[in-house]
N, C-alpha and C. Protein backbone atom coordinates (compact mmCIF):
# COMPACT_ATOMS: atom_id res chain seq x y z
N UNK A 1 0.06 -116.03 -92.75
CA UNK A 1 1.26 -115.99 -93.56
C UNK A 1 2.49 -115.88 -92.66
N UNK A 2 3.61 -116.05 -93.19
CA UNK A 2 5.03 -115.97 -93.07
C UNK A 2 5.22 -114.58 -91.88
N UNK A 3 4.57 -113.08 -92.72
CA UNK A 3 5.14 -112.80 -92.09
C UNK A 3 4.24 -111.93 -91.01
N UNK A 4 3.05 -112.39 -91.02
CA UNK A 4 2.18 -111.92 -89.96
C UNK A 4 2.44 -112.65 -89.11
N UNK A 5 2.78 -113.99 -89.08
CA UNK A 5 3.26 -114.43 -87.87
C UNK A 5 4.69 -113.67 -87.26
N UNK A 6 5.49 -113.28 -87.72
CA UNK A 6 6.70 -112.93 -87.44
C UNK A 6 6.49 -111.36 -87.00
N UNK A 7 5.21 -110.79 -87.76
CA UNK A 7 4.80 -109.23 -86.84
C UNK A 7 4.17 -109.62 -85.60
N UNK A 8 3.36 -110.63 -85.66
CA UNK A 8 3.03 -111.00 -84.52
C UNK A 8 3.82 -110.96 -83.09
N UNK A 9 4.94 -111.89 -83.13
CA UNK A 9 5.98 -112.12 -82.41
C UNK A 9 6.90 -110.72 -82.21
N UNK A 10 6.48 -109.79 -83.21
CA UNK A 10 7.40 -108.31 -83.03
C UNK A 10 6.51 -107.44 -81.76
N UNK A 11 5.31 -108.04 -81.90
CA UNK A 11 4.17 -107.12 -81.55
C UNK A 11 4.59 -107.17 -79.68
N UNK A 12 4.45 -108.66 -79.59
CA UNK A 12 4.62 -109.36 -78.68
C UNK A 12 5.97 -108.73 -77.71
N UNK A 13 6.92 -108.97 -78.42
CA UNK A 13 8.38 -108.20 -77.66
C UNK A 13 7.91 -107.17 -77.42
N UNK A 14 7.10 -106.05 -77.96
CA UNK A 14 7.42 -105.06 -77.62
C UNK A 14 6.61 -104.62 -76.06
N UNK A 15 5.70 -105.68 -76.05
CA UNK A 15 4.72 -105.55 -74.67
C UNK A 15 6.27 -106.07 -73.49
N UNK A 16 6.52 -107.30 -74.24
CA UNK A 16 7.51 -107.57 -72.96
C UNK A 16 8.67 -106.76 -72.63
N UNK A 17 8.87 -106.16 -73.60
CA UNK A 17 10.42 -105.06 -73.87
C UNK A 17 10.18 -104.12 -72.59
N UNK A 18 8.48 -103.48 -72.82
CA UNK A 18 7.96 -102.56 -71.95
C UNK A 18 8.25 -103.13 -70.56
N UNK A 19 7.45 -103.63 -70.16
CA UNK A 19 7.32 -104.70 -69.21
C UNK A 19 8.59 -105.41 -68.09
N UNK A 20 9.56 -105.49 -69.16
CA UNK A 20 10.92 -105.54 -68.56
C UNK A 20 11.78 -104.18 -68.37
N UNK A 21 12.14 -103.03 -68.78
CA UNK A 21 12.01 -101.79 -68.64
C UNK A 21 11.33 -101.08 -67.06
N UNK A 22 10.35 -101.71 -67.61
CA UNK A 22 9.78 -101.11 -65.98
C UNK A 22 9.81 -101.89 -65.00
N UNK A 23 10.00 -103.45 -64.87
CA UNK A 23 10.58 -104.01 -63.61
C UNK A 23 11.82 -103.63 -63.62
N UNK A 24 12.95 -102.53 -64.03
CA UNK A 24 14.35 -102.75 -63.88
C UNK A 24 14.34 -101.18 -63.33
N UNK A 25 13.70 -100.44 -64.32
CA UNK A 25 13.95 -98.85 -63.88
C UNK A 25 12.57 -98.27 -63.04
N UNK A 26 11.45 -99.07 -63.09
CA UNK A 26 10.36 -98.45 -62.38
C UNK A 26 9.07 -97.91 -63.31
N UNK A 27 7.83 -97.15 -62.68
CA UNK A 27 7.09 -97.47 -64.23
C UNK A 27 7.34 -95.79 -64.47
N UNK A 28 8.29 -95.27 -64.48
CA UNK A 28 8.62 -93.82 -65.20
C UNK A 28 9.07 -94.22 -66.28
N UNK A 29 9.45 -95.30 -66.58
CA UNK A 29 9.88 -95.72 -68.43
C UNK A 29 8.75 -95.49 -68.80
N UNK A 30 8.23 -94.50 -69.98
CA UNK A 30 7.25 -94.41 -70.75
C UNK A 30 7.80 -94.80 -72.25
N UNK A 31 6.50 -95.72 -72.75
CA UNK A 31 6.53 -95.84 -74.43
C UNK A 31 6.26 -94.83 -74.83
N UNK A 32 6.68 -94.61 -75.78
CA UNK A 32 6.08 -93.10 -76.69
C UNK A 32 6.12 -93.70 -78.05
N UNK A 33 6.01 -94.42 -78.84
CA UNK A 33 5.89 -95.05 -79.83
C UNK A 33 6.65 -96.28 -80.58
N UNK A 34 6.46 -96.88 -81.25
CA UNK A 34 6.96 -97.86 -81.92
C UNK A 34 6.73 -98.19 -83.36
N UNK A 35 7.48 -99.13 -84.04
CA UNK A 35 7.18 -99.80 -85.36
C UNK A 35 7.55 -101.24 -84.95
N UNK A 36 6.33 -101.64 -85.60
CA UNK A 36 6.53 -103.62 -85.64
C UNK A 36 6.42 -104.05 -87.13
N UNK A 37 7.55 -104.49 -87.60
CA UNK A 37 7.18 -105.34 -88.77
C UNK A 37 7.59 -106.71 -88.87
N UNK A 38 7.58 -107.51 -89.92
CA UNK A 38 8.00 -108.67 -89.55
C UNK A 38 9.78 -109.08 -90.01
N UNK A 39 9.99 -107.78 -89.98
CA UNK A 39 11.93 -108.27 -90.25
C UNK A 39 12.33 -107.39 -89.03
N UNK A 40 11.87 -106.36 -88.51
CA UNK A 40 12.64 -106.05 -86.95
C UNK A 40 11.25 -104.93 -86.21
N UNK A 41 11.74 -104.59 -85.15
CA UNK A 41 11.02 -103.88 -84.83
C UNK A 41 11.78 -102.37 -84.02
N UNK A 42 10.87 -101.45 -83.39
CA UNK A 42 11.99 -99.89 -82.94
C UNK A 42 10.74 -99.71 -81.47
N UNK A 43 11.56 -99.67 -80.47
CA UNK A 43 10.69 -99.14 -79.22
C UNK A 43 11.35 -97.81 -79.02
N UNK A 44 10.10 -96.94 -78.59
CA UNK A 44 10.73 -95.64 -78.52
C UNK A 44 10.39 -95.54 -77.02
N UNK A 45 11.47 -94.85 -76.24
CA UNK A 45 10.67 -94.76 -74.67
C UNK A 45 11.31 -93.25 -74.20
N UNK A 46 10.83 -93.22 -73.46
CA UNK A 46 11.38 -92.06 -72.06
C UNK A 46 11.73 -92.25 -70.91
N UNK A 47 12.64 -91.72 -70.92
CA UNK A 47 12.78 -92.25 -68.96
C UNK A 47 13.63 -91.08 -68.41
N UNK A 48 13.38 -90.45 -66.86
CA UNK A 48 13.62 -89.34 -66.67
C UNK A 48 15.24 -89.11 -66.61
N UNK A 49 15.76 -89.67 -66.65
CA UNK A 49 17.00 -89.64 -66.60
C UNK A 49 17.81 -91.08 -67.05
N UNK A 50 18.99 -90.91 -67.39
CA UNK A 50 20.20 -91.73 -67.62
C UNK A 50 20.26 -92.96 -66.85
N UNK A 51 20.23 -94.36 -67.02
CA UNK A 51 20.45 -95.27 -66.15
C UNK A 51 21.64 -95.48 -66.10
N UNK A 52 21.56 -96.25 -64.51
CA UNK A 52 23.34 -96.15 -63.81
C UNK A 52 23.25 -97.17 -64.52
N UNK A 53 24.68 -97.32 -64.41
CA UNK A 53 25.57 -98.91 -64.61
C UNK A 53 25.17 -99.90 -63.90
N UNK A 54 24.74 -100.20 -62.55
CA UNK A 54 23.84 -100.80 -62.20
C UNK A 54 22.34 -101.22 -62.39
N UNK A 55 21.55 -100.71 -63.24
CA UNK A 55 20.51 -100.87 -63.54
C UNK A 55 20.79 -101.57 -64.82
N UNK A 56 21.44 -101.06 -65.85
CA UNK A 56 21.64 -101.93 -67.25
C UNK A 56 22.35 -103.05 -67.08
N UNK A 57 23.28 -103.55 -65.77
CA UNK A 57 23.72 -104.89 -66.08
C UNK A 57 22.55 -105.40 -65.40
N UNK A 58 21.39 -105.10 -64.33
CA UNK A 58 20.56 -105.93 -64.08
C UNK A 58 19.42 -106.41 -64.92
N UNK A 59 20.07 -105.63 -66.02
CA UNK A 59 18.85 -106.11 -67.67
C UNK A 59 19.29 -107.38 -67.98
């Protein structure tokens, strides 16, 4: 259906969301939970501290 494909593709970001996160800040970004549905999705993470201004424009 419609929108299992579209959770699908939510599911998906959220591996790469991770994934990109930790090539930028290192693997101390931890997931700690999420929701995927097929109209948006929510990554929840941790990370030990505040990123500089340098790290978020290299996102």
């Amino acid at each position: 259906s419609k929108d299992r494909t579209a959770t699908k593709k939510n599911h998906t970001a959220t591996h790469l969301l991770q994934w990109a996160l930790q090539e930028i800040l290192g693997k101390s970004v931890a997931q700690q939970g999420s929701f995927v549905g097929p109209d948006y999705l929510r990554f929840d993470s941790t990370y030990p501290k505040a990123p500089t201004v340098k790290e978020l424009k290299k996102g």
